[in-house]
PDB file of N, CA and C in Angstrom:
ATOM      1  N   UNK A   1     151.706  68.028  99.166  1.00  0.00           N
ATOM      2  CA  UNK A   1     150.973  68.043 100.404  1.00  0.00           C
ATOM      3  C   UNK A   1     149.474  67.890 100.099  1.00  0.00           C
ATOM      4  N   UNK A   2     148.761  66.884 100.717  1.00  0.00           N
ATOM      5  CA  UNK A   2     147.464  67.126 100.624  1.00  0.00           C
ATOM      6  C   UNK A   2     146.625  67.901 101.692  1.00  0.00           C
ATOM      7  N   UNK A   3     144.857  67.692 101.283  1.00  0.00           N
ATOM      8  CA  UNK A   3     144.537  68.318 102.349  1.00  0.00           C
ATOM      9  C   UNK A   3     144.080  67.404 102.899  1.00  0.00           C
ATOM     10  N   UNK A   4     143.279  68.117 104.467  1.00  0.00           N
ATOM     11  CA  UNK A   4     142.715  67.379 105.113  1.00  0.00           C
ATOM     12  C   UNK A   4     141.348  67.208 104.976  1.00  0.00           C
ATOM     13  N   UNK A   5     140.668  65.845 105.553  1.00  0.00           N
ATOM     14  CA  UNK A   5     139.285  65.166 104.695  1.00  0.00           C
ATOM     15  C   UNK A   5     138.213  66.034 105.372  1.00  0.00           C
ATOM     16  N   UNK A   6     138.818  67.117 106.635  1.00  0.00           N
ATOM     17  CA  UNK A   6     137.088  67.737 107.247  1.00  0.00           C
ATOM     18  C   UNK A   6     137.307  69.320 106.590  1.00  0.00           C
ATOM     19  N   UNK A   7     138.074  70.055 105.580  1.00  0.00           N
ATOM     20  CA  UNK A   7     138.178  70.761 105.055  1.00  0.00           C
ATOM     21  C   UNK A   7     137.737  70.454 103.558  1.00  0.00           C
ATOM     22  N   UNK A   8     137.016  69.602 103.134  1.00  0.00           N
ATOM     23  CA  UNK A   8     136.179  69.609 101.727  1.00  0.00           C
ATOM     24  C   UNK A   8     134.951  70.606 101.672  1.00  0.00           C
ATOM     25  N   UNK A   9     134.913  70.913 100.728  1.00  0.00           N
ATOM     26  CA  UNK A   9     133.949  71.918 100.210  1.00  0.00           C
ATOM     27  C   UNK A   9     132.556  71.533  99.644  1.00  0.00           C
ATOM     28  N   UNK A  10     132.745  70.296  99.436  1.00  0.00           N
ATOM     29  CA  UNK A  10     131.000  69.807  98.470  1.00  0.00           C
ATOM     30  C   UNK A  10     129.816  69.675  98.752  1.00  0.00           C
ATOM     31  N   UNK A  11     129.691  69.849 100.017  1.00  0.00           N
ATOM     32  CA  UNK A  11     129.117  69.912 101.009  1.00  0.00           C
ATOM     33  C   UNK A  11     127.732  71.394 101.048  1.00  0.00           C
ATOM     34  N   UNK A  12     128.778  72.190 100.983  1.00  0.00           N
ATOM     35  CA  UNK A  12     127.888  73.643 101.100  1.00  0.00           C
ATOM     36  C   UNK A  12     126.765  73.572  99.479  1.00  0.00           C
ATOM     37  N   UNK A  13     127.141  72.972  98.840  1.00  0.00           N
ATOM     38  CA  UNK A  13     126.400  73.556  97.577  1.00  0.00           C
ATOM     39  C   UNK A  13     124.776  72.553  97.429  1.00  0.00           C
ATOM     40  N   UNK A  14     125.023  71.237  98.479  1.00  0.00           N
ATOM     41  CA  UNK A  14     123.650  70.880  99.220  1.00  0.00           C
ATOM     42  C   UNK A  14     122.753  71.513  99.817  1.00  0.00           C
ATOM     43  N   UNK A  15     123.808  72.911 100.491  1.00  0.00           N
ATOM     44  CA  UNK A  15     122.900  73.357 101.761  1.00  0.00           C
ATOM     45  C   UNK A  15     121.521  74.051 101.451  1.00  0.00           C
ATOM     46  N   UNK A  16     120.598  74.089 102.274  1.00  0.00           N
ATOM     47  CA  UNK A  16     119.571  74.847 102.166  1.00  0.00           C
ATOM     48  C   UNK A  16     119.784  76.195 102.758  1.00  0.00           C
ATOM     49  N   UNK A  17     119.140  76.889 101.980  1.00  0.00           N
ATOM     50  CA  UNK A  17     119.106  78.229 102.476  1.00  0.00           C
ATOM     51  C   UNK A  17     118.109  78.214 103.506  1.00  0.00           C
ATOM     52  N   UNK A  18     117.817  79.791 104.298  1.00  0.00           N
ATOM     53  CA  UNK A  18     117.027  79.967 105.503  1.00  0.00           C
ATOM     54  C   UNK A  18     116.367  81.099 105.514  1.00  0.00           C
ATOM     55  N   UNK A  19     116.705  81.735 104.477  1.00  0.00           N
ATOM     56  CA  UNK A  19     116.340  82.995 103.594  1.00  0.00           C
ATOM     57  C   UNK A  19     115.934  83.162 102.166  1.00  0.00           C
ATOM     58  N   UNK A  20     114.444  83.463 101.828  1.00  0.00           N
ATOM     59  CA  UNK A  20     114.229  83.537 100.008  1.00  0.00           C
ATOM     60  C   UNK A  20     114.330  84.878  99.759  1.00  0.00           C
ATOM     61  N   UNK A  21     114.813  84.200  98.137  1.00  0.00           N
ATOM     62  CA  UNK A  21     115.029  86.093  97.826  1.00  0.00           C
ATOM     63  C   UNK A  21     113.501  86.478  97.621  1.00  0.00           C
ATOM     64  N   UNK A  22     113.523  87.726  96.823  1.00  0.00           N
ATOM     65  CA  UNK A  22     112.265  88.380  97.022  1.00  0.00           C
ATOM     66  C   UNK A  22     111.275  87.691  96.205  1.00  0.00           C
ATOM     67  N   UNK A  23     111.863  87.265  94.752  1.00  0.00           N
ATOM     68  CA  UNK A  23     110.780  86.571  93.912  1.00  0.00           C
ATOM     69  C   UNK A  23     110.188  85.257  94.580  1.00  0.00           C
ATOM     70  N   UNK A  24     110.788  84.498  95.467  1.00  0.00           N
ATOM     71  CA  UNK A  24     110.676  83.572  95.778  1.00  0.00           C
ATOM     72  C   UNK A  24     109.320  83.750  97.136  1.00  0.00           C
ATOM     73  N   UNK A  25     109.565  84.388  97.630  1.00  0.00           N
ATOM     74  CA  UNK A  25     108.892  85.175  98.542  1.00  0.00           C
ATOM     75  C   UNK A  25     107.402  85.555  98.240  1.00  0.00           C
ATOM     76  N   UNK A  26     107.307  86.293  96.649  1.00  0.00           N
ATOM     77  CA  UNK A  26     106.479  86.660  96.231  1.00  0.00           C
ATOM     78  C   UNK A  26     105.196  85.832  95.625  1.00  0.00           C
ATOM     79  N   UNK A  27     106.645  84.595  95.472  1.00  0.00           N
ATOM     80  CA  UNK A  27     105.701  83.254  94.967  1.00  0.00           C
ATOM     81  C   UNK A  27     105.055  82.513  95.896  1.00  0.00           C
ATOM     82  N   UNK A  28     105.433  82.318  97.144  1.00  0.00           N
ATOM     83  CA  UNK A  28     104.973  81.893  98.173  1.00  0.00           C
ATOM     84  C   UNK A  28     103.744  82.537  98.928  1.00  0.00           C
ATOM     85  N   UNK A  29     103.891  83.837  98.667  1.00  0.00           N
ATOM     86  CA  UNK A  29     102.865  84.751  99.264  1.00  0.00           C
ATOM     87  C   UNK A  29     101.226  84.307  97.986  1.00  0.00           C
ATOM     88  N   UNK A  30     101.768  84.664  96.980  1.00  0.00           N
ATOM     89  CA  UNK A  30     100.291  84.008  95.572  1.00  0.00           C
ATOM     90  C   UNK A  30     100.038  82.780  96.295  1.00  0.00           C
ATOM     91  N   UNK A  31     100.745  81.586  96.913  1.00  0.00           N
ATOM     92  CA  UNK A  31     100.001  80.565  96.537  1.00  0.00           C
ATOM     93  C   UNK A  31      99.799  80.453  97.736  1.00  0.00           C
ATOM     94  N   UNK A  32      99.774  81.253  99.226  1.00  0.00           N
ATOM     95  CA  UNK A  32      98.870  81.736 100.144  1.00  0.00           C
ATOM     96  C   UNK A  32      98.210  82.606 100.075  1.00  0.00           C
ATOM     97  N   UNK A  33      97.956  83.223  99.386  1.00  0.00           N
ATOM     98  CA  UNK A  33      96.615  84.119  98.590  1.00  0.00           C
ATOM     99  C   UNK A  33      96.828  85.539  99.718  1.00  0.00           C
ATOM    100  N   UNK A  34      98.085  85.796  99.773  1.00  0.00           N
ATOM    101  CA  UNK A  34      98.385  87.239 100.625  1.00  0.00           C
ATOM    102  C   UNK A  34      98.794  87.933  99.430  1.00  0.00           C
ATOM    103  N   UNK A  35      99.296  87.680  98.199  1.00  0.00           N
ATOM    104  CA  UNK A  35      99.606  88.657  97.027  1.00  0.00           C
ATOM    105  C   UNK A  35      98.580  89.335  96.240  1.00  0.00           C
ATOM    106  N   UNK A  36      98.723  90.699  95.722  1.00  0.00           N
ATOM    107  CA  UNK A  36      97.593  90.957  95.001  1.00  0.00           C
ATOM    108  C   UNK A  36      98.744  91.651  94.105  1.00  0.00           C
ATOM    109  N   UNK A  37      98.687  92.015  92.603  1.00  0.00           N
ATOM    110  CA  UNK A  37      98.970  92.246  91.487  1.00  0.00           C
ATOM    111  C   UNK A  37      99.100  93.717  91.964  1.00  0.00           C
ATOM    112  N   UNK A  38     100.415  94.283  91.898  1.00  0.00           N
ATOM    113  CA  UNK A  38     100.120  95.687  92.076  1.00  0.00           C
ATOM    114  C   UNK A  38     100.426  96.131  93.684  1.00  0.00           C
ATOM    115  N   UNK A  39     100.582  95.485  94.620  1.00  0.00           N
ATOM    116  CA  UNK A  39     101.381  95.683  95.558  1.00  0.00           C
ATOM    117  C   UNK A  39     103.014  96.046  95.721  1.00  0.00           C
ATOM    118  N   UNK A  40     102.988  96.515  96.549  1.00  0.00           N
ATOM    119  CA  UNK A  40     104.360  96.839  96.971  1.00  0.00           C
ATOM    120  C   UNK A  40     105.610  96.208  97.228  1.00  0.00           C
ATOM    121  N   UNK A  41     106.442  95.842  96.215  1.00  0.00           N
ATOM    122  CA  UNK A  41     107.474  94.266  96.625  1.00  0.00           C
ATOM    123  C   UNK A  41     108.355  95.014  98.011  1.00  0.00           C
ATOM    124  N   UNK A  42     108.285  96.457  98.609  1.00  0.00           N
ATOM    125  CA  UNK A  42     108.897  96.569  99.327  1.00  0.00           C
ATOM    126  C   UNK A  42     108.079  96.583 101.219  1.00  0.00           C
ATOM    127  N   UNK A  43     109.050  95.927 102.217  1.00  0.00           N
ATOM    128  CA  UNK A  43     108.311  95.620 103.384  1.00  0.00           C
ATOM    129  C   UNK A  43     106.950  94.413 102.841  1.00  0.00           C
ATOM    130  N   UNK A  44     107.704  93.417 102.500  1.00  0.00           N
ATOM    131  CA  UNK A  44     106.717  92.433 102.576  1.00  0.00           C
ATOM    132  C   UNK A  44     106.665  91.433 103.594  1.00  0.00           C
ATOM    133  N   UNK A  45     105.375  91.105 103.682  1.00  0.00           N
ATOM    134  CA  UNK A  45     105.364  90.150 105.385  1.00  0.00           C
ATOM    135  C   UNK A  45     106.303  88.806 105.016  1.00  0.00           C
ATOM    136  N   UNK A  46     106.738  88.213 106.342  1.00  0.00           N
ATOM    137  CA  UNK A  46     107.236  87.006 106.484  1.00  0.00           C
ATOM    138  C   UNK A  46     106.647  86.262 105.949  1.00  0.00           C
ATOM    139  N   UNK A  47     107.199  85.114 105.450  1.00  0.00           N
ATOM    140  CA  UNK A  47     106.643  84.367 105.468  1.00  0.00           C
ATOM    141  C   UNK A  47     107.852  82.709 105.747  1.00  0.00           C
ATOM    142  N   UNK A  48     107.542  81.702 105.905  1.00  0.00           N
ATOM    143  CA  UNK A  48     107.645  80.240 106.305  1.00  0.00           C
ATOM    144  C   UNK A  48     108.739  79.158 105.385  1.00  0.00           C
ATOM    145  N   UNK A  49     109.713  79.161 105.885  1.00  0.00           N
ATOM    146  CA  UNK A  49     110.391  78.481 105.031  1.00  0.00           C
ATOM    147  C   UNK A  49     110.256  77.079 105.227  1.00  0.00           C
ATOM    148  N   UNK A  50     109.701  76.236 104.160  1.00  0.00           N
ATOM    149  CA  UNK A  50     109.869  75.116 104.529  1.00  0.00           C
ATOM    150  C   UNK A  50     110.999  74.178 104.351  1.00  0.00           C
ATOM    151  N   UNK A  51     111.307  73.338 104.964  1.00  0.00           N
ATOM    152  CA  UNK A  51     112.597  72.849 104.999  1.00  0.00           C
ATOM    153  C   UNK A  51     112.234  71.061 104.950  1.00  0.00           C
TER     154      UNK A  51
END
């Protein structure tokens, strides 16, 4: 039995995420100059995913 062609999987591992993890976050915040060395990685502001 095969499967069917709208149940393939290869698809998802293109996808973009809509959420960064925290390092990613942290990196984004330095190169908008909201990070300072020694801050708090916890409750950090939003920030902008670009897509």
């Amino acid at each position: 039995m095969s499967r069917h062609s709208s149940l393939k999987v290869s698809s998802l591992g293109s996808k973009r995420r809509s959420v960064l993890k925290r390092t990613e976050r942290i990196e984004q915040l330095k190169i908008e100059r909201r990070w300072k060395d020694g801050d708090n990685v916890t409750g950090l502001p939003k920030t902008k995913v670009v897509k």
